[in-house]
Protein backbone atom coordinates (compact mmCIF):
# COMPACT_ATOMS: atom_id res chain seq x y z
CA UNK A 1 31.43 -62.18 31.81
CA UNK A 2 34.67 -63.33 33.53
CA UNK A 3 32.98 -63.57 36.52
CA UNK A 4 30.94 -66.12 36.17
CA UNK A 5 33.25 -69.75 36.41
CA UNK A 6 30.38 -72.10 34.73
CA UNK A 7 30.34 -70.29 31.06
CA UNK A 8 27.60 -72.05 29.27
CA UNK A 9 25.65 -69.51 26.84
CA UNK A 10 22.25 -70.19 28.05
CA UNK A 11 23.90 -69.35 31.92
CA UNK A 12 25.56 -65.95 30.51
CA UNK A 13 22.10 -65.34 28.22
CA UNK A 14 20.58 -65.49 31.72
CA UNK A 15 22.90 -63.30 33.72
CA UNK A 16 22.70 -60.48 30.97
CA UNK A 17 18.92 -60.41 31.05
CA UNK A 18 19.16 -59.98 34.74
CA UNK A 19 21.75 -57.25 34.90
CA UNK A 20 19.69 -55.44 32.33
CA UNK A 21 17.91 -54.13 35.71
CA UNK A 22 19.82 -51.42 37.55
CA UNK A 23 19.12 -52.47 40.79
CA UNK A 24 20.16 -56.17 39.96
CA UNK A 25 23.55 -54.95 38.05
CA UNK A 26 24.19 -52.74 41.17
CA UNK A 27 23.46 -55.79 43.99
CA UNK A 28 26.03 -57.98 41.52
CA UNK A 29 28.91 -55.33 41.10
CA UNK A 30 28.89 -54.97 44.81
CA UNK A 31 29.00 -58.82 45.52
CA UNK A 32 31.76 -59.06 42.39
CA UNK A 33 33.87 -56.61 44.24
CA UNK A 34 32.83 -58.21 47.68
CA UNK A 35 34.20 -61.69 46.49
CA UNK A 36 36.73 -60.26 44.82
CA UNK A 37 38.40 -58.53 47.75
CA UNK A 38 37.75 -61.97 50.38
CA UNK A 39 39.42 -63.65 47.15
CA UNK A 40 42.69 -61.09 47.45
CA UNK A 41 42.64 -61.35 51.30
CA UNK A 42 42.60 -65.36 51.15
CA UNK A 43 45.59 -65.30 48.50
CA UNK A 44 47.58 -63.10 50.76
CA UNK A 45 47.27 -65.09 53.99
CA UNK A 46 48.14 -68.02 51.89
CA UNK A 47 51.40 -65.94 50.14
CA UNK A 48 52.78 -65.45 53.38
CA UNK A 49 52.59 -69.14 54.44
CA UNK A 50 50.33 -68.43 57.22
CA UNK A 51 47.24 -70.52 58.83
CA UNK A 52 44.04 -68.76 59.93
CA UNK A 53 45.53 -69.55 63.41
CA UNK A 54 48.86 -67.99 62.48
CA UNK A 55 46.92 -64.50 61.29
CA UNK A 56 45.01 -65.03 64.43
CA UNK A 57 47.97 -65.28 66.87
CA UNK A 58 49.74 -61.81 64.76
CA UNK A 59 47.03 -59.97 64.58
CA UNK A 60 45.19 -60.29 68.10
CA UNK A 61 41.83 -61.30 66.49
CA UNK A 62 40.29 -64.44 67.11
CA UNK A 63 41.39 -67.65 64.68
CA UNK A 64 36.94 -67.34 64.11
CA UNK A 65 37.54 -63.74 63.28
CA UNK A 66 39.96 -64.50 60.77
CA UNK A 67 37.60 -67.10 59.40
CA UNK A 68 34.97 -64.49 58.65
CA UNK A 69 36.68 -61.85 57.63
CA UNK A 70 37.88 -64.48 54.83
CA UNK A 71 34.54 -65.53 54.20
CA UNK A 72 31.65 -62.74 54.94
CA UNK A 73 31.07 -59.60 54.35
CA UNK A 74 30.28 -58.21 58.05
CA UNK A 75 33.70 -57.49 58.95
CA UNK A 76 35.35 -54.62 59.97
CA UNK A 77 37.53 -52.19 59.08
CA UNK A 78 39.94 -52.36 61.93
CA UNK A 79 39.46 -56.14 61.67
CA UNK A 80 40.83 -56.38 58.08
CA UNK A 81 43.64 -53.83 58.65
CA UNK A 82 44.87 -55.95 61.37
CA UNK A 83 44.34 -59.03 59.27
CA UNK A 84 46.30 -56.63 56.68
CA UNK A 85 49.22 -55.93 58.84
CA UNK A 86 49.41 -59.33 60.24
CA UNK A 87 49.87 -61.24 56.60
CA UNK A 88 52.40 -58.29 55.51
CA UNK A 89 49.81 -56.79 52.91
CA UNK A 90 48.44 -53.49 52.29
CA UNK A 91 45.49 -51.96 51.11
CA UNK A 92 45.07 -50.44 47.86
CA UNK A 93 42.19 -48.45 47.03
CA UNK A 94 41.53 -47.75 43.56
């Protein structure tokens, strides 16, 4: 599974056994897609040169707001579309 970084066999053995529950493959898609999208948010703040400080300043948001939209999962959506605007992204919704 790409998603897990440490790829030992006994690790991935594990991780299948635990995703053979449907409940427990559902929680992990949604925090694969969770870390995943913090992950794309992160790159494009750093892509446009900026600091948290430097989003915060753009986008009216706090330089703490910034912080947690980068790294939890509570934020919202006007929050990340003004984090959005202010780094010179867009969101694309597949």
């Amino acid at each position: 599974m790409p998603f897990v970084e440490r790829n030992s066999k006994i690790e991935n053995k594990h991780l299948e056994e635990l995703l053979d529950n449907p409940e427990n493959r559902l929680e992990y898609e949604r925090y694969k897609a969770e870390y995943e999208f913090r992950k794309q948010l992160y790159q494009a703040r750093k892509n446009a040169n900026l600091s948290q400080a430097e989003v915060a300043e753009r986008s009216g948001l706090t330089q703490q707001s910034v912080s947690r939209i980068e790294k939890t999962s509570n934020a919202t959506i006007s929050s990340i579309i003004k984090y959005l605007q202010a780094v010179g992204a867009k969101l694309d919704v597949k």
